[in-house]
Protein backbone atom coordinates (compact mmCIF):
# COMPACT_ATOMS: atom_id res chain seq x y z
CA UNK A 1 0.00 0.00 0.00
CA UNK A 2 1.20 3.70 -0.43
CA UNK A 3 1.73 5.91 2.27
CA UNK A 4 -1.34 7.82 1.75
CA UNK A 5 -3.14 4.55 1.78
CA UNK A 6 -1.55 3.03 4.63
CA UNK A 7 -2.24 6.47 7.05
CA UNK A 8 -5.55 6.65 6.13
CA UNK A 9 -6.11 3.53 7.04
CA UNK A 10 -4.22 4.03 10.59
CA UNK A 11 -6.23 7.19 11.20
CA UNK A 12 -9.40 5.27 10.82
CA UNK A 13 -8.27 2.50 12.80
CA UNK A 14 -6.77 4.85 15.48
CA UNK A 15 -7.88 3.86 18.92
CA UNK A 16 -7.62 -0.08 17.94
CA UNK A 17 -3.64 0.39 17.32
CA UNK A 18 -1.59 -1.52 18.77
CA UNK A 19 1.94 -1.01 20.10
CA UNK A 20 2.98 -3.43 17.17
CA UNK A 21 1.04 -1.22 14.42
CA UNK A 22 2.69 1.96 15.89
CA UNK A 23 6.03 0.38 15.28
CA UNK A 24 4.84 -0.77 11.67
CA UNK A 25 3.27 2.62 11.03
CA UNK A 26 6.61 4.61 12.21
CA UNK A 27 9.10 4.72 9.11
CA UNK A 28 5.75 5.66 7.09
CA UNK A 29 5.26 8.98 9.16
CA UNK A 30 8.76 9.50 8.94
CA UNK A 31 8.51 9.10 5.29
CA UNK A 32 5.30 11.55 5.21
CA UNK A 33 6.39 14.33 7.78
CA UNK A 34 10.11 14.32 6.18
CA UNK A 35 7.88 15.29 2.67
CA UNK A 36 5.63 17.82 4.11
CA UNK A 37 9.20 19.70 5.68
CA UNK A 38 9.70 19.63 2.22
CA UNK A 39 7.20 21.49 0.94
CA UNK A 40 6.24 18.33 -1.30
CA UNK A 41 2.79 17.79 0.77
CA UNK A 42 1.23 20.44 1.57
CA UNK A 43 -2.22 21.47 3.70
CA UNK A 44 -3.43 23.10 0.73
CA UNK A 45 -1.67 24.18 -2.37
CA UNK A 46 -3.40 26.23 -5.21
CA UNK A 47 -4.96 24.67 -8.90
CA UNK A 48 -6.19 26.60 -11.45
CA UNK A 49 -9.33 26.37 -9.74
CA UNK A 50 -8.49 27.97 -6.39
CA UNK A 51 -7.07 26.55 -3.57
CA UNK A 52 -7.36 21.91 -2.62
CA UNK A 53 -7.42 21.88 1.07
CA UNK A 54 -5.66 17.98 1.77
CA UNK A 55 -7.06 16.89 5.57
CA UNK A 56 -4.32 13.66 4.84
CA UNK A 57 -1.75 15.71 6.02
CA UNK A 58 -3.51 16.35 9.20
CA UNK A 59 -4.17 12.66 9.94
CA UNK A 60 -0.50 12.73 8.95
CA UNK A 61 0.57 14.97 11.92
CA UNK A 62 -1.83 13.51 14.28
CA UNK A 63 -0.72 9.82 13.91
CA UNK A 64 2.72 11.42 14.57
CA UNK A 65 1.75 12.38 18.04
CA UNK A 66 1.22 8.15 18.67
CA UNK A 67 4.59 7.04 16.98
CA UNK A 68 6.66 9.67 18.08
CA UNK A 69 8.08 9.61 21.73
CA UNK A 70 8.10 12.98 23.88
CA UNK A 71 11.97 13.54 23.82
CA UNK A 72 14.16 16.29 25.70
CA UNK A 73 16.00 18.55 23.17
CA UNK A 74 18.13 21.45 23.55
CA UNK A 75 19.59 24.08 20.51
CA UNK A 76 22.53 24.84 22.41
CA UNK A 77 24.30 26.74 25.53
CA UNK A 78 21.63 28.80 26.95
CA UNK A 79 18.75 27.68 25.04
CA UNK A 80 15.74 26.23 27.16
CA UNK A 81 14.78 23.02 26.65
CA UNK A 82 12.01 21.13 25.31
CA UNK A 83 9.82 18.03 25.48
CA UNK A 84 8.04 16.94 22.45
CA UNK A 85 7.37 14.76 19.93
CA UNK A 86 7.85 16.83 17.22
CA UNK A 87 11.84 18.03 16.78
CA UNK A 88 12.50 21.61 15.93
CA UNK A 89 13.18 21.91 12.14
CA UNK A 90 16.89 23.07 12.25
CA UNK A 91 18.09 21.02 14.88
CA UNK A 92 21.28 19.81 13.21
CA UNK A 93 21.48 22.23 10.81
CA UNK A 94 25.12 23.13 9.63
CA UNK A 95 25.68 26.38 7.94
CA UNK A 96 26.20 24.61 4.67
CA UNK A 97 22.21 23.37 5.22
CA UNK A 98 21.41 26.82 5.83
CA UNK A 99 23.60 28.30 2.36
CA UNK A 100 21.68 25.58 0.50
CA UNK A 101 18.28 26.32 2.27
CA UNK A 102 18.32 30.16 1.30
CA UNK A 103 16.39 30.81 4.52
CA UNK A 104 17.92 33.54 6.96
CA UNK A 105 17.01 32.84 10.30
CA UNK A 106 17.05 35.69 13.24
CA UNK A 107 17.74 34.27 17.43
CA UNK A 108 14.65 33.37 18.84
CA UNK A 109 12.61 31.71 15.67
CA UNK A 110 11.01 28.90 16.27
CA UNK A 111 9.83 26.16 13.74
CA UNK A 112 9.43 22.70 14.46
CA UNK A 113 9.43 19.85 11.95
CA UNK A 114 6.91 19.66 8.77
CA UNK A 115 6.94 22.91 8.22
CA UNK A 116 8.34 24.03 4.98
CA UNK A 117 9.99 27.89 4.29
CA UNK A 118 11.06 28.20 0.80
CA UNK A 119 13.97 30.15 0.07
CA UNK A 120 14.59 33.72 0.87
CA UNK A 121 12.26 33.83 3.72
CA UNK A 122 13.25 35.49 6.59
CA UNK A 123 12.06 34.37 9.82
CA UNK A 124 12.44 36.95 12.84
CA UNK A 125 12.03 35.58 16.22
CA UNK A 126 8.30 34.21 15.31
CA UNK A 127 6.75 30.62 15.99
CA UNK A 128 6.16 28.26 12.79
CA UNK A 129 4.02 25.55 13.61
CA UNK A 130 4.13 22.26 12.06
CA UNK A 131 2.52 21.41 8.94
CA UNK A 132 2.71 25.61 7.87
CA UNK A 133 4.03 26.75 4.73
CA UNK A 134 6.05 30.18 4.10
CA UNK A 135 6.84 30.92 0.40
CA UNK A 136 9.83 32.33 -1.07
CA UNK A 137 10.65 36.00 0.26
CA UNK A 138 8.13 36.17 2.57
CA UNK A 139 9.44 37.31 6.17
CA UNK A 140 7.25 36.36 9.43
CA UNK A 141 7.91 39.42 11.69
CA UNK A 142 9.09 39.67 15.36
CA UNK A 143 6.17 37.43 18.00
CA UNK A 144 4.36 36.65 14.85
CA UNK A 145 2.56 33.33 14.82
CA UNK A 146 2.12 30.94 11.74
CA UNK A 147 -0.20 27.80 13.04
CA UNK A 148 -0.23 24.58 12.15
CA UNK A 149 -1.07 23.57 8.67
CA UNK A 150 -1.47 27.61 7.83
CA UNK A 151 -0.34 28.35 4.10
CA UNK A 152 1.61 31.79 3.30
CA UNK A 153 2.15 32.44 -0.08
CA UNK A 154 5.28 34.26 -1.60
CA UNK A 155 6.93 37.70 -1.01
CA UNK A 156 3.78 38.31 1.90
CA UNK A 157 5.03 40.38 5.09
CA UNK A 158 3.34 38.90 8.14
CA UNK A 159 4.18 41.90 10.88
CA UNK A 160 4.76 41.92 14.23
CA UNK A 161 2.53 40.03 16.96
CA UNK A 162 0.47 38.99 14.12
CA UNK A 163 -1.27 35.55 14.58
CA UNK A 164 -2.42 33.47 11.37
CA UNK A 165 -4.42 30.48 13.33
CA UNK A 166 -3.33 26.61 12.93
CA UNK A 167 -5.97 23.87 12.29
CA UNK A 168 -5.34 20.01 12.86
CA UNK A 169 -8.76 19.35 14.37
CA UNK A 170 -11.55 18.74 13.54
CA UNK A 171 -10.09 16.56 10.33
CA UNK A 172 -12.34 18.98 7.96
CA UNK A 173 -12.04 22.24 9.18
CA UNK A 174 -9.66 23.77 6.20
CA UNK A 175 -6.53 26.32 7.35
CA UNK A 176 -6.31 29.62 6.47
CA UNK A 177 -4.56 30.20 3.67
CA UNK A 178 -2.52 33.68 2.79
CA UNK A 179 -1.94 34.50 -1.21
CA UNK A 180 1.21 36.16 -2.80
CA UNK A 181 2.49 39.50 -1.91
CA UNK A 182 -0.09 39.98 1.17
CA UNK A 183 0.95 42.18 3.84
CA UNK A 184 -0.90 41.34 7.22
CA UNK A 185 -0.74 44.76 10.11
CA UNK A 186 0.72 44.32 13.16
CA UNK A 187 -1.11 42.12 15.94
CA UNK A 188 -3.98 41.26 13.77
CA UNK A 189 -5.61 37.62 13.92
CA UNK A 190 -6.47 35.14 11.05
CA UNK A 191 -8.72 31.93 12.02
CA UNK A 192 -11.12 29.49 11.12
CA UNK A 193 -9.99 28.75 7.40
CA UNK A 194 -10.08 32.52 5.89
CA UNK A 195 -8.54 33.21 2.96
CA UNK A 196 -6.94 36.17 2.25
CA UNK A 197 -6.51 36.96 -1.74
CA UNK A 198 -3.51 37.93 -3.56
CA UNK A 199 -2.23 41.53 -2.79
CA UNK A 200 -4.58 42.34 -0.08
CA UNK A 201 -3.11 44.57 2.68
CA UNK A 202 -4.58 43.86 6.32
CA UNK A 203 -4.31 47.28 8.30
CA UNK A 204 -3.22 46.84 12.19
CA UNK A 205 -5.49 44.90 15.05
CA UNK A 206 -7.74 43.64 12.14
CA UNK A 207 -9.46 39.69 13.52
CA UNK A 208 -10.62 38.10 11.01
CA UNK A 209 -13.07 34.71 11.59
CA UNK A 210 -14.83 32.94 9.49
CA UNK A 211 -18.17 34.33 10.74
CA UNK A 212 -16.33 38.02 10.98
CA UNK A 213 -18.66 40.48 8.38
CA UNK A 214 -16.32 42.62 5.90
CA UNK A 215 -18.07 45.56 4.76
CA UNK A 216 -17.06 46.67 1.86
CA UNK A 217 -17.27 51.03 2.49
CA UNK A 218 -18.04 52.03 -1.42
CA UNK A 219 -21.09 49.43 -2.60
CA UNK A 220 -22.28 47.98 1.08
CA UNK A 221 -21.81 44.04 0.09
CA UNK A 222 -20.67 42.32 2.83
CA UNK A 223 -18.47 38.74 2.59
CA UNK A 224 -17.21 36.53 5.18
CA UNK A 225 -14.35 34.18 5.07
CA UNK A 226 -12.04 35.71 2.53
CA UNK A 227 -10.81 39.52 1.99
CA UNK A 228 -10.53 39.51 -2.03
CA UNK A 229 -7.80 40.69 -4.28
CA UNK A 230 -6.10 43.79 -3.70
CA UNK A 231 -8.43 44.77 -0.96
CA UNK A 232 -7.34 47.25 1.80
CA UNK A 233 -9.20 45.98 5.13
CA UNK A 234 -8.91 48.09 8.19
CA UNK A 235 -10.70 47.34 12.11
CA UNK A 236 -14.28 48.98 11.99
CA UNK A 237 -17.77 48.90 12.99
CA UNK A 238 -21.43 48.50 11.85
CA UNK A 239 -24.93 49.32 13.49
CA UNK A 240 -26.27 45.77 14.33
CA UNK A 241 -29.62 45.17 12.02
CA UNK A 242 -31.71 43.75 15.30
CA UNK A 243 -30.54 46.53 17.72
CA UNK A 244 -29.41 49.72 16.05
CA UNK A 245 -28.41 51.16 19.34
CA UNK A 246 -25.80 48.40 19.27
CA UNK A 247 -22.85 48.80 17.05
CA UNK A 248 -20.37 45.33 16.39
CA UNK A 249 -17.47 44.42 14.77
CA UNK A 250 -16.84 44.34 11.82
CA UNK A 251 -14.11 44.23 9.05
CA UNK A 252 -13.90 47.25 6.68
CA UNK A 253 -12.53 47.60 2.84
CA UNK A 254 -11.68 50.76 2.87
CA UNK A 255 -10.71 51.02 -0.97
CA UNK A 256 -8.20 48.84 -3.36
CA UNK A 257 -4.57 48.85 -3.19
CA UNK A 258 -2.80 51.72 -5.45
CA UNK A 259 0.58 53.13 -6.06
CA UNK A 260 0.52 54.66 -2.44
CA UNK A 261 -0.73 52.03 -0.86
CA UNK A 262 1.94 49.49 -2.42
CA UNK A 263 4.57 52.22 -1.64
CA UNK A 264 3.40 52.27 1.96
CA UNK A 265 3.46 48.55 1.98
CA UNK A 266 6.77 47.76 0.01
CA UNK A 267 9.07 44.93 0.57
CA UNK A 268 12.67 46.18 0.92
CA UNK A 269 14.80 42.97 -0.82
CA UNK A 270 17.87 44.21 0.87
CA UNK A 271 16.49 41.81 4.09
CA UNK A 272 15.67 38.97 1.44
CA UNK A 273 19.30 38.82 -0.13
């Protein structure tokens, strides 16, 4: 049987395994997690159609948690410890893995196994949670958090104390997924699966759910669960239908990006070299 076949399987059959089955089962997570750090399986990955959400690479990651022991680790001199069952991605890195990687990596970042960052990333001291994926020149800022299985397209800025939310349960809840050149505001919140079209610039403090209403300011429509193309979203308000005394969240395009707005929102490549 293939992998895919044989974890499937396993996940459907997971509270009969046996200590026996884990051991069988072991060198086939190994196989899968080692292809999902990768960036050859992914949570989601775009098609001409959109975006294919795969929940096998969840079942992946959560059958890892049975065949994986917790384990003490340690980066080095002054580092704190851990104990997990998932090993921090560039434990045992040399610098020649790191030349060949393209990835600059600042004191203080985090990423554990199965995530993949594609080259010219730069990761500031941030937390990248397994099963994630960071594309080629984006750069997660300082206390930024990308969660498990989250997808982050290429040449996106992702700034400071911003959080994009990780999924691995329930099995078919899909993760939120980032598009090319997207630059996400300082200490504002993705969850619950949104999607957040190419070139779309989140302004500061924005949360974003998958019930969270965005307004758009110039024709009144209002979508939930992905900001579209290009869109400029800032934190607002609206009167609440029921009780117009009562105003509530809500998310707010405040007009489509422009010259200015990519000028405001530029990516210096000096960081990316």
């Amino acid at each position: 049987m293939e992998i895919r076949a044989l974890v499937e399987d396993a996940f459907e059959r997971r509270a009969e395994l046996t200590e026996s089955d884990l051991m069988r089962l072991s060198p086939t997570i190994e196989v899968g997690m080692a292809a999902l750090d990768r960036g050859e399986l992914r949570a989601a990955h775009p098609t001409a159609g959109g975006w294919a959400v795969d929940t096998f690479v969840k079942k992946l990651i959560l059958l890892s948690f049975r065949t994986r022991p917790n384990v003490v680790a340690e980066s080095g001199a002054g580092r704190p410890k851990s104990f997990d069952r998932i090993p921090l991605k560039f434990e045992g890195w040399s610098a020649a893995d790191f030349h060949k990687s393209g990835v600059r990596v600042v004191p203080g970042a985090v990423v554990r196994q199965g995530a993949h960052v594609a080259p010219g990333a730069v990761l500031m001291p941030c937390f990248v949670n397994t099963g994630a994926y960071v594309g080629a020149g984006t750069m997660i800022d300082t206390w930024a958090t990308v969660g498990s299985c989250a997808q982050v397209g290429e040449r996106c800025h992702i700034s400071g104390g911003a959080g994009l939310g990780g999924v691995l349960e329930p099995i078919g809840d899909d993760p939120v997924i980032v598009e090319d050149e997207v630059f996400v505001g300082a200490r504002s919140e993705i969850a619950e699966g949104v999607r957040v079209r190419r070139g779309a610039v989140i302004g500061m403090g924005v949360y974003l759910s998958r019930s969270t209403p965005i307004v758009d300011r110039a024709s009144g429509e209002v979508i939930r669960g992905e900001v579209p193309e290009n869109a400029v979203v800032t934190a607002g308000a609206r009167v609440d239908p029921q009780r117009p005394e009562i105003s509530v969240y809500a998310a707010v395009i405040v007009k489509y990006a422009d010259e200015r707005t990519r000028g405001k929102t530029a990516l210096n490549d000096m960081v990316r070299d």
